[in-house]
Protein backbone atom coordinates (compact mmCIF):
# COMPACT_ATOMS: atom_id res chain seq x y z
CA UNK A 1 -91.29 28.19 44.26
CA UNK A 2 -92.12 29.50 40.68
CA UNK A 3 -89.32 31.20 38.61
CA UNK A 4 -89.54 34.68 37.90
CA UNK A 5 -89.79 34.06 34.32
CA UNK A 6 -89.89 38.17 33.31
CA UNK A 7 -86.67 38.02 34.90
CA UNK A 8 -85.43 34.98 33.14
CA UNK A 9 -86.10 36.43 30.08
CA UNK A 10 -84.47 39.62 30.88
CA UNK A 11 -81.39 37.49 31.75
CA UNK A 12 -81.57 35.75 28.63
CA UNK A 13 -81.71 39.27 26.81
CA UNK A 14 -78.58 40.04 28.74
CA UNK A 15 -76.65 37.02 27.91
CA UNK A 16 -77.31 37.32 24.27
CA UNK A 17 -76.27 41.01 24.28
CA UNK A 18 -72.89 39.64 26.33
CA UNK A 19 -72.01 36.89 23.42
CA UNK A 20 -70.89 38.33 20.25
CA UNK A 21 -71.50 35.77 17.88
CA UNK A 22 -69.30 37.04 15.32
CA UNK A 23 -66.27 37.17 17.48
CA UNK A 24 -63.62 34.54 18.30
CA UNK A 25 -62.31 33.91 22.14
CA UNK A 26 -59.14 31.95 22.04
CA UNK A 27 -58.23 29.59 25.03
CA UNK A 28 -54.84 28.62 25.12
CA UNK A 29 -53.71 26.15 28.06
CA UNK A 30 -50.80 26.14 29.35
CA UNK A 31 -48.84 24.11 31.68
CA UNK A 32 -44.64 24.80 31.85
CA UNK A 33 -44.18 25.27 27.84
CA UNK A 34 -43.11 28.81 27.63
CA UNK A 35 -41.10 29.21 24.69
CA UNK A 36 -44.21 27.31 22.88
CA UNK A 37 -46.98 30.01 24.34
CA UNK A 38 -45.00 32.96 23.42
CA UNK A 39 -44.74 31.27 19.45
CA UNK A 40 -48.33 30.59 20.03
CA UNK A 41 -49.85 33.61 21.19
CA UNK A 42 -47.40 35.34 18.40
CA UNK A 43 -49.28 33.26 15.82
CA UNK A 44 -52.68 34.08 16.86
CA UNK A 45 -52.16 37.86 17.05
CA UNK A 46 -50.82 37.78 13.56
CA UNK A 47 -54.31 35.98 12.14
CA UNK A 48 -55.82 37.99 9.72
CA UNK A 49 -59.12 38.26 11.72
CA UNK A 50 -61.15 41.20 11.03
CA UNK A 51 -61.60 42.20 14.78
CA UNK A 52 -58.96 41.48 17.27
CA UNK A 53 -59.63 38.22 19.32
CA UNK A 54 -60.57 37.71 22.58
CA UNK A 55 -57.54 35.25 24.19
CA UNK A 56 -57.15 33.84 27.66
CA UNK A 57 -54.28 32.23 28.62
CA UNK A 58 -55.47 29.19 31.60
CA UNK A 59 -52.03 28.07 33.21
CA UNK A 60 -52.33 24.84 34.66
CA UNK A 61 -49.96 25.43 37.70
CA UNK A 62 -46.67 26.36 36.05
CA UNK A 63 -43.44 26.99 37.42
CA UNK A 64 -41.38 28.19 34.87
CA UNK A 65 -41.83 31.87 33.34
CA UNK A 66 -44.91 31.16 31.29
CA UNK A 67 -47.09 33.33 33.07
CA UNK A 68 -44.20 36.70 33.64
CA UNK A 69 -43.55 36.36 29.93
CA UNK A 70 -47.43 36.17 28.54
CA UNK A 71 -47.93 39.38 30.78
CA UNK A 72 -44.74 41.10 29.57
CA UNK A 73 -44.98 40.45 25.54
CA UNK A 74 -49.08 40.42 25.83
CA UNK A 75 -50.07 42.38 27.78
CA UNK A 76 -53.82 42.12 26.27
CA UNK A 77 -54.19 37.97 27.26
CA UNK A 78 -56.04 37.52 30.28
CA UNK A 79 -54.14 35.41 32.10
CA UNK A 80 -56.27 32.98 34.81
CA UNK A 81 -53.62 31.02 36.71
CA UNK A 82 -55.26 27.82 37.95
CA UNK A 83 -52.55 27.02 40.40
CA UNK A 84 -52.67 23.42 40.01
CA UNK A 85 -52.92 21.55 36.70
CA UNK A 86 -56.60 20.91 36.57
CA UNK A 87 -56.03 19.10 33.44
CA UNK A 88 -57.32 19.83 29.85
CA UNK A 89 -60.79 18.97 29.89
CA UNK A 90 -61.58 21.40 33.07
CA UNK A 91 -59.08 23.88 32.13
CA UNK A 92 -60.62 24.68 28.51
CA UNK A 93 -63.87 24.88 30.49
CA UNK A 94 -63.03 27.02 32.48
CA UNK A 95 -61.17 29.64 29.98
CA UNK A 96 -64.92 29.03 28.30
CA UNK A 97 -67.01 30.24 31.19
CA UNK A 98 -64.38 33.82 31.38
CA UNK A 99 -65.15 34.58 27.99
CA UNK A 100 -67.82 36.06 25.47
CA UNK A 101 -66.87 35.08 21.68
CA UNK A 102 -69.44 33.22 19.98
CA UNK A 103 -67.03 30.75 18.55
CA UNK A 104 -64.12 29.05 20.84
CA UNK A 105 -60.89 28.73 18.89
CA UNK A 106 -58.43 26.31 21.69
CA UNK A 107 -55.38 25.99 20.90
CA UNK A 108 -52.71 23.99 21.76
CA UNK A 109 -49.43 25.70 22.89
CA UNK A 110 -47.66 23.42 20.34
CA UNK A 111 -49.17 25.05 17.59
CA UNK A 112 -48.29 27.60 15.29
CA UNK A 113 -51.57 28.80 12.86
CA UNK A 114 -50.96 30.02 9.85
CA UNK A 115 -52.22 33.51 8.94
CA UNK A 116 -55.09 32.81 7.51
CA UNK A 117 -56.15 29.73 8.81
CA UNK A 118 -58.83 31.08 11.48
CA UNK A 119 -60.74 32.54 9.23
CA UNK A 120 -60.83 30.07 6.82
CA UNK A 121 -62.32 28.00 9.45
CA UNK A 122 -64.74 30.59 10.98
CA UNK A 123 -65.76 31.07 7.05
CA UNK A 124 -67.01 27.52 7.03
CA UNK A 125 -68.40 27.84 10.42
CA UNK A 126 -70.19 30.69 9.73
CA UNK A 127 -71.70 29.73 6.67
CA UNK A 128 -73.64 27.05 8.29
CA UNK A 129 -75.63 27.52 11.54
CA UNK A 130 -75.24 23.39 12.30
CA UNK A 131 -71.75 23.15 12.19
CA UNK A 132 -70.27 22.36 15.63
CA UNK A 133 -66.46 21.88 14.84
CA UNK A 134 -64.24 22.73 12.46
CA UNK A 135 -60.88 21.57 12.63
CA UNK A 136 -57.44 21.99 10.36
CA UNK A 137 -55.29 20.34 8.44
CA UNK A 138 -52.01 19.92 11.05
CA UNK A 139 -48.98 19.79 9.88
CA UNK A 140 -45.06 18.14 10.98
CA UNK A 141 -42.26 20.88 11.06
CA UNK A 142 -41.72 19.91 7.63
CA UNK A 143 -44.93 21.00 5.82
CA UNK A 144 -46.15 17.15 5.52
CA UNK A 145 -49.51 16.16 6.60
CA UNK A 146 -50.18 15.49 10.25
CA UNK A 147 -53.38 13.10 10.97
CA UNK A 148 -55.67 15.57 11.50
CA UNK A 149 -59.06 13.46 11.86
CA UNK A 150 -59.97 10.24 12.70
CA UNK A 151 -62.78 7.87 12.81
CA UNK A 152 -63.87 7.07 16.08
CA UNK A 153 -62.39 4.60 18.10
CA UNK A 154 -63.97 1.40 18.47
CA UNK A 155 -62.73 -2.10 19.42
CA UNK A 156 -61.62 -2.57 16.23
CA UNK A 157 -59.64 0.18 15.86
CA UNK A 158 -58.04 -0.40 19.28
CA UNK A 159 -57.17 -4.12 19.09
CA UNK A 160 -55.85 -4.16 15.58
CA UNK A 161 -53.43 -2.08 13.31
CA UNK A 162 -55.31 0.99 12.75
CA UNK A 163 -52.47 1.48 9.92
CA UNK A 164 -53.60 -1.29 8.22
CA UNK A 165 -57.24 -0.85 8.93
CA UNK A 166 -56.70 2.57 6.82
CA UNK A 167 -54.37 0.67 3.99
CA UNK A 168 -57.39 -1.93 3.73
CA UNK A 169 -60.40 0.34 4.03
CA UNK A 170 -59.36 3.93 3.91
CA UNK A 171 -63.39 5.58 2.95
CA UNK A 172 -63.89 4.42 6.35
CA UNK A 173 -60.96 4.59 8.40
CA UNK A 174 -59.17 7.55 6.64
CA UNK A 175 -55.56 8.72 6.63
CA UNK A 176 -53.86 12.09 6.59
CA UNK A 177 -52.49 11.61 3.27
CA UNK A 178 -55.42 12.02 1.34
CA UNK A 179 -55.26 15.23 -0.59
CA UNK A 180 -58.67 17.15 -0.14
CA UNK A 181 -59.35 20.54 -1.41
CA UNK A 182 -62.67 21.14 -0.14
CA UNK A 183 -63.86 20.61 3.63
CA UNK A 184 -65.57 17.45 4.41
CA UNK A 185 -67.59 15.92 7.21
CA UNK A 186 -65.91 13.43 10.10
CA UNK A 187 -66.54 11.59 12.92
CA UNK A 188 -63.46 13.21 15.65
CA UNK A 189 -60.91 15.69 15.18
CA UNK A 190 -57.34 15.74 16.64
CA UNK A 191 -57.99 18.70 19.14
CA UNK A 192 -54.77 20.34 18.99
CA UNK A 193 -56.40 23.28 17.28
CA UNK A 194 -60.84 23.42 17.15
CA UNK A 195 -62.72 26.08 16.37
CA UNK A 196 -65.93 25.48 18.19
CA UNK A 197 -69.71 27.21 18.24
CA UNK A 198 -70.64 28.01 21.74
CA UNK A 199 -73.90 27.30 21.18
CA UNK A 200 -72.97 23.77 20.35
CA UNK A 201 -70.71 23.64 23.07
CA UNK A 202 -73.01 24.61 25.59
CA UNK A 203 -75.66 22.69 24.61
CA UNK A 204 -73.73 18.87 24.99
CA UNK A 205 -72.58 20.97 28.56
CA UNK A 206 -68.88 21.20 27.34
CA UNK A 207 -66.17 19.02 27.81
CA UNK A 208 -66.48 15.92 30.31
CA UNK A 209 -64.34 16.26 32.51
CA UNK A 210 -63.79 12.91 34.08
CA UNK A 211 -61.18 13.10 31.21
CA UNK A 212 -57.60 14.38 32.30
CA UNK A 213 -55.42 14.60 29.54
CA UNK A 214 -56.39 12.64 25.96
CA UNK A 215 -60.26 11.37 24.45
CA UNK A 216 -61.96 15.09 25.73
CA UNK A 217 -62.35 16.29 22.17
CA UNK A 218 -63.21 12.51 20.87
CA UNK A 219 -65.58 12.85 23.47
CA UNK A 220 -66.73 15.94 22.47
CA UNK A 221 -67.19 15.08 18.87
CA UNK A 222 -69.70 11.80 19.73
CA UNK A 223 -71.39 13.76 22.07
CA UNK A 224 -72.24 16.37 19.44
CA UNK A 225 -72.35 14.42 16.28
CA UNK A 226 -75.55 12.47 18.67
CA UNK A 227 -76.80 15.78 19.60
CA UNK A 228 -77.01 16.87 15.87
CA UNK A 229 -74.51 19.15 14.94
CA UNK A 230 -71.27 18.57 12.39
CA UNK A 231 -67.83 17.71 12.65
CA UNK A 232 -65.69 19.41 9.92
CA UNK A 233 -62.16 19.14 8.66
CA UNK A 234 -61.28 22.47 6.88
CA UNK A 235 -57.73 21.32 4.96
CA UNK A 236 -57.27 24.45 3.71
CA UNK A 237 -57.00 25.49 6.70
CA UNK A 238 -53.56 24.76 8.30
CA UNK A 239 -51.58 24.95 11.56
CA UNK A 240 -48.08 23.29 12.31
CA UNK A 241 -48.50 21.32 14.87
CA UNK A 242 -44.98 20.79 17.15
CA UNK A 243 -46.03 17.89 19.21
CA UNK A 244 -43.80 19.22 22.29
CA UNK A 245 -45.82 19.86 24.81
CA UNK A 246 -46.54 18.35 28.44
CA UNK A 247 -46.28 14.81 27.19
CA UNK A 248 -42.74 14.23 26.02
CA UNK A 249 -41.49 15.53 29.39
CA UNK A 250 -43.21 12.67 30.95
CA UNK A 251 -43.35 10.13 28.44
CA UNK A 252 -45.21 7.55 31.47
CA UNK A 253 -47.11 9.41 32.81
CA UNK A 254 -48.26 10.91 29.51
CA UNK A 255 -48.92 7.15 28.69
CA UNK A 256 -50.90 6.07 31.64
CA UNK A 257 -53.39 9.14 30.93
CA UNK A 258 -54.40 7.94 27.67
CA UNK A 259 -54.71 4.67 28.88
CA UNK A 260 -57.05 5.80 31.55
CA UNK A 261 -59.26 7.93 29.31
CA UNK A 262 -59.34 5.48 27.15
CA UNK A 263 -60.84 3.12 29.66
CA UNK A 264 -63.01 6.12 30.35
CA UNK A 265 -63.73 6.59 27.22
CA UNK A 266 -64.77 2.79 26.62
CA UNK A 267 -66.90 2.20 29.35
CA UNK A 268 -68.99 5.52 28.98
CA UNK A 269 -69.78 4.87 25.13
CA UNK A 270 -69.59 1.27 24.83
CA UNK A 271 -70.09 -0.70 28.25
CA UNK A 272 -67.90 -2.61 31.14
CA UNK A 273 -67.76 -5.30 29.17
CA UNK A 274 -65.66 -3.46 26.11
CA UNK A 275 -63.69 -1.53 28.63
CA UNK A 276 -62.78 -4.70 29.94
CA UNK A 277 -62.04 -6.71 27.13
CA UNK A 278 -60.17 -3.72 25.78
CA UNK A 279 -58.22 -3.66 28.92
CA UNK A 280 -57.09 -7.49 28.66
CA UNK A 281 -55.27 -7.02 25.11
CA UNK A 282 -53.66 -4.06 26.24
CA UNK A 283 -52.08 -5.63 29.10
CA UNK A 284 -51.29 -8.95 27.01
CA UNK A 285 -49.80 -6.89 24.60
CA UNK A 286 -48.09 -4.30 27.26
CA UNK A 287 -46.53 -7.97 28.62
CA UNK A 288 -44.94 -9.32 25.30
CA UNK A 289 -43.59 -5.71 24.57
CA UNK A 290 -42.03 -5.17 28.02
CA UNK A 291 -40.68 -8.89 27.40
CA UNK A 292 -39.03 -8.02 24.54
CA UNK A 293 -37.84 -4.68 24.79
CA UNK A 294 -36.16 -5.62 28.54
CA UNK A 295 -34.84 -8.98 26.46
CA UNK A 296 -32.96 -6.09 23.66
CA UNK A 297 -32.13 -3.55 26.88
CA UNK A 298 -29.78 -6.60 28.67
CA UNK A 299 -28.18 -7.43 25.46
CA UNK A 300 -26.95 -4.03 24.56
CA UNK A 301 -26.06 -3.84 28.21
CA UNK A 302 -28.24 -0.60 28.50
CA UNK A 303 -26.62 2.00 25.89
CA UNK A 304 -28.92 2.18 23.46
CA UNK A 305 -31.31 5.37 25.01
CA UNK A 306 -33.99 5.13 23.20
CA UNK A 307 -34.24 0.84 23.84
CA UNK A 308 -33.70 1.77 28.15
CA UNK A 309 -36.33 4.35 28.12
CA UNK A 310 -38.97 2.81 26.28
CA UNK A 311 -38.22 -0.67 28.02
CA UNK A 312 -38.69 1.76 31.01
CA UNK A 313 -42.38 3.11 29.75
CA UNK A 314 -43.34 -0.74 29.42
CA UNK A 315 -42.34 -0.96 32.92
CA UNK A 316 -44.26 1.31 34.46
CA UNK A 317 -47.42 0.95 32.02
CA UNK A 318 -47.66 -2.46 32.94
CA UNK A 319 -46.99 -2.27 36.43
CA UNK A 320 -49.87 0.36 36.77
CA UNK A 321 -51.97 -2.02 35.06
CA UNK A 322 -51.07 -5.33 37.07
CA UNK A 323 -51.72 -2.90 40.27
CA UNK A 324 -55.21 -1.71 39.09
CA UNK A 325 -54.83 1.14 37.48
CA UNK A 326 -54.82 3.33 40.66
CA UNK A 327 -55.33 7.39 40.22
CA UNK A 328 -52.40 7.81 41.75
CA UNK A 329 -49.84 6.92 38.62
CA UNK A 330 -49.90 9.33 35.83
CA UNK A 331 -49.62 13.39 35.18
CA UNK A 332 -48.96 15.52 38.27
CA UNK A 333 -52.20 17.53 39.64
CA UNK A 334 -50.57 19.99 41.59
């Protein structure tokens, strides 16, 4: 059957008229980090944005008072509770699809922006139509530099010292102290905070989300830097970035998940065959480590915390590994 293409059109019309192009729809995603939301959202409502942003809050299945405090303090968030932790990847996609800005500003709840830092970016982003991305300059508690951008990962990157690599050769695999004035183009951002066009994200279909937790925005980046658009780091633009979030309350499971979009990551961009060979250094390197870390743990009889729970992390990384990296290790989904 032919499409009604008069009515097409006239829902085209209609969807144009619902995006505001000019306007900013925040997505924040939460999963059991209330203290961090509320600092957050408190952040974003004191950018100095010339209209008042659009925010939804997706909570991935929380069961602490995230959600009663959001409603209580914010009243104006639109709150979508997922009730299950779909993970970032779907959960960003889904605050996408409930809201109407033109540009996408996600946020991590770690993250506290500075006042003018938004609009900064959505200056850049506005000035030119083929910018996908633009991303700050994040920084520690302490005002230092955070790494903020990265070049994308390859098996070089992922086999050797990427420290080194950006000692050795740093035009091409840069660091975050370089101190730039003016924004610049790059290959993936660190997605804790990204503004992002929705025209550009609609058109590489969003985020994949075969990813759980880690690689989405690295993803995201290839995916649109092939499609034609740019990758930006504004550094005068800048958001503290906490680095407290779902991952350092499961430091294994946290671990397995970038493993496995790694892998993902790998396969989809650069064949079997790299995933693979990827895959046999980490677990040769996975086996000298938990060697030597369980080696220190039975010396110091087990008192030294930090020795016992990373010889722990080993552990379990490895053991997922050996057992075939099954989907059952990692992050909770419910």
């Amino acid at each position: 059957m032919k499409p009604n293409l008069e009515t097409y059109d006239q829902f085209l019309r209609l969807m144009s008229e619902h995006i505001n192009n000019s306007e900013v729809s925040v997505i924040i995603v939460n999963r059991n980090t209330s203290g961090l939301l509320i600092n957050c959202l408190s952040s974003v409502f004191d950018s100095d944005l010339k209209q008042p942003p659009e925010v939804i809050v997706v909570d991935n299945g929380s069961n602490d008072d995230s959600v009663e405090k959001t409603r209580t303090l914010f009243p104006m968030v639109n709150v979508h509770e997922a009730g299950k932790n779909l993970g970032f990847a779907a959960a960003n996609n889904l605050g996408a699809s409930k809201t109407r800005g033109g540009f996408l500003l996600l946020v991590n709840t770690d993250v506290v922006l500075e006042k003018d830092s938004v609009s900064k970016m959505l200056e850049l982003a506005e000035g030119n139509g083929r910018i996908g991305i633009v991303a700050p300059q994040l920084l520690n508690n302490d005002g230092t530099n955070q790494t903020s951008y990265e070049a994308t990962p390859t098996l070089l990157t992922e086999c050797t010292n990427r420290s080194l690599l950006k000692r050795m050769f740093p035009k091409r695999y840069p660091g975050k102290n370089q101190n730039l004035v003016e924004p610049i183009d790059v290959e993936t951002v660190i997605g804790a905070v990204m503004l992002i066009r929705r025209k550009a994200f609609e058109d590489v279909g969003g985020f994949d989300e075969s990813y759980f937790f880690f690689f989405e925005e690295t993803d995201l980046t290839v995916r649109l830097r092939l499609a034609g658009w740019l990758v930006k780091h504004e550094p005068m633009a800048r958001a503290t970035h906490l680095q407290g979030g779902s991952a350092k309350s499961a430091p294994a499971g946290a671990r397995i998940e970038f493993y496995r979009s790694r892998y993902i990551f790998f396969e989809k961009f650069y064949g079997k065959a790299s995933r693979n060979f990827l895959k046999s250094v980490v677990i040769l390197n996975l086996g000298l480590n938990t060697i030597a870390y369980g080696l220190i743990n039975l010396v110091t009889l087990g008192r030294i915390k930090e020795i016992s729970q990373k010889s722990s992390v080993l552990n379990t990384l490895l053991k997922w590994h050996v057992h075939g990296c099954p989907q059952s290790y990692g992050l909770p989904r419910d």
